[in-house]
Protein backbone atom coordinates (compact mmCIF):
# COMPACT_ATOMS: atom_id res chain seq x y z
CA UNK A 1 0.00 0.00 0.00
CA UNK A 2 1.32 3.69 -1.21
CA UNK A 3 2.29 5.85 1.65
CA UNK A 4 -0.59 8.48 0.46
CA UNK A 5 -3.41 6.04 0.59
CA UNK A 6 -2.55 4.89 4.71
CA UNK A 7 -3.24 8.42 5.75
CA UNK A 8 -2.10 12.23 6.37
CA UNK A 9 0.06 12.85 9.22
CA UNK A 10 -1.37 16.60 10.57
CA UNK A 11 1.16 18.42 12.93
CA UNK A 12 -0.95 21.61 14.73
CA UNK A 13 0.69 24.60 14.51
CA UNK A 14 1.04 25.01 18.62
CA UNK A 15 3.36 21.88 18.24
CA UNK A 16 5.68 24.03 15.58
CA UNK A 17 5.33 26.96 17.64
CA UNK A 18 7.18 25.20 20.50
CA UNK A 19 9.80 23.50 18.12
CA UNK A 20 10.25 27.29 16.62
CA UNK A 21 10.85 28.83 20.29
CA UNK A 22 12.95 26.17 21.54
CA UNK A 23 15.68 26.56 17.92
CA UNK A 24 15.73 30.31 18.61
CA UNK A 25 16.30 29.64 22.20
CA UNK A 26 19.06 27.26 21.04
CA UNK A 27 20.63 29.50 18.32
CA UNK A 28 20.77 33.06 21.32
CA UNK A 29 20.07 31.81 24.52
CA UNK A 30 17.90 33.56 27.42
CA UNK A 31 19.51 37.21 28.28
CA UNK A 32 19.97 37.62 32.08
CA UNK A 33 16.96 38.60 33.72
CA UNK A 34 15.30 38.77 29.75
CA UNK A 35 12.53 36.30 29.03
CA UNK A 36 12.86 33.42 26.50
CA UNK A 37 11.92 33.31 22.78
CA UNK A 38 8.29 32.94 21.75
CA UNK A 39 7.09 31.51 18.38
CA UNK A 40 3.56 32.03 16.57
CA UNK A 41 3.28 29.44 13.01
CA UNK A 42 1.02 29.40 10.36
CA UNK A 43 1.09 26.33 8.84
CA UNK A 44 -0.31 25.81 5.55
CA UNK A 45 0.10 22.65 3.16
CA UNK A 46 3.89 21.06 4.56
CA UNK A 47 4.77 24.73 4.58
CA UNK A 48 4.75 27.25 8.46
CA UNK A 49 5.29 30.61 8.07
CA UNK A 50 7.39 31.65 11.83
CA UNK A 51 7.15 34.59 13.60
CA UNK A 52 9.86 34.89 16.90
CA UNK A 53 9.43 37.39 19.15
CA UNK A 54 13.05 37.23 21.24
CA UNK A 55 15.51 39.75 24.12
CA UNK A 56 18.97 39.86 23.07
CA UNK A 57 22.20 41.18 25.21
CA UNK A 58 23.26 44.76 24.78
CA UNK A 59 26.22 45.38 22.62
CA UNK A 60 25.81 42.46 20.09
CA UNK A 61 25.34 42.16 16.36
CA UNK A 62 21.78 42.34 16.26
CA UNK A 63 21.76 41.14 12.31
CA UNK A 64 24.14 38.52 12.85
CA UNK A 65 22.12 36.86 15.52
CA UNK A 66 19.04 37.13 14.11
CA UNK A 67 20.51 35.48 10.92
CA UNK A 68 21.06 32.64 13.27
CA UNK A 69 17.82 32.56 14.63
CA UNK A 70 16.65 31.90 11.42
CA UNK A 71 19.31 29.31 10.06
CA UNK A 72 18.59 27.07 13.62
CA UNK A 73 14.64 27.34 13.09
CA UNK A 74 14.70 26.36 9.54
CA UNK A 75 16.95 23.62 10.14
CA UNK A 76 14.99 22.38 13.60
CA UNK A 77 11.04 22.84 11.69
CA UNK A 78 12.55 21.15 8.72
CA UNK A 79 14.53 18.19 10.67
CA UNK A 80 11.78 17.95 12.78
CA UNK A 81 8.29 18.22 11.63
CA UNK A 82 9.20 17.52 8.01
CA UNK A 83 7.96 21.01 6.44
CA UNK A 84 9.35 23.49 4.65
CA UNK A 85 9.65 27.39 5.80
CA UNK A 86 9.33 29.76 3.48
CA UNK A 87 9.66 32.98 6.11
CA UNK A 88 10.97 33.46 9.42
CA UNK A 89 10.36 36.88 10.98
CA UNK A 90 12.42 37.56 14.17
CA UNK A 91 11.14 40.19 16.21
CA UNK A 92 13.75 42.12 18.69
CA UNK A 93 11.44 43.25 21.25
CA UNK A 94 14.05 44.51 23.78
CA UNK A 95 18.12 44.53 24.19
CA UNK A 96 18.98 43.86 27.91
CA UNK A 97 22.60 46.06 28.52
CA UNK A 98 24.55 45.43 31.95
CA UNK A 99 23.62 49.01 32.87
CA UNK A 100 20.02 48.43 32.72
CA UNK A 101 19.91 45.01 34.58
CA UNK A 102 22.10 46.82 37.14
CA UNK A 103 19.17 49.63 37.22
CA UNK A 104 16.49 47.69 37.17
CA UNK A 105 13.34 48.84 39.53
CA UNK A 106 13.61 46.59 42.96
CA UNK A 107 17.37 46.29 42.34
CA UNK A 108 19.65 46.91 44.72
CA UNK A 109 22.13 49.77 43.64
């Protein structure tokens, strides 16, 4: 019996979400006191669009590191789930800098 006639394997899109957030996590890490990657996926036909919304340390190369954000989800969503990615949007929503952790409100200084 063909592969296509013993049924459609369906992976939801929260699942790829999680493998998306965990690669970014992989490829940057977790700033210091920053919070860790999130993913959103659309997933239409073998294909999932990703969106990651990610902190990063303050100096870095901010292209650089988002370039391997989206190298490591590409290669994790592809490796695992078996679909290809057409787009991966990374998000910087804040850059975490020694000074500020240091200033942070409740901080000791």
């Amino acid at each position: 019996m063909a592969a296509r006639d013993r049924g459609a394997t369906v992976i939801a899109d929260r699942v790829v979400a999680k493998i998306a957030a965990q690669a970014a996590r992989e490829a940057v890490g977790v700033p210091e006191g920053g919070v860790p990657p999130r993913a959103a996926v659309v997933v239409r036909h073998d294909a999932a669009r990703v969106r990651i919304s990610l902190e990063l340390d303050y100096p870095s190369d901010i292209g650089a590191r988002c370039g391997a954000v989206r190298r490591r989800v590409v290669e994790r969503v592809s490796g695992l789930a078996g679909m290809a990615v057409p787009e991966v949007l990374v998000l910087v929503e804040r850059l975490h800098s020694p000074h500020s952790r240091d200033t942070a409100p409740g901080s000791p200084r």
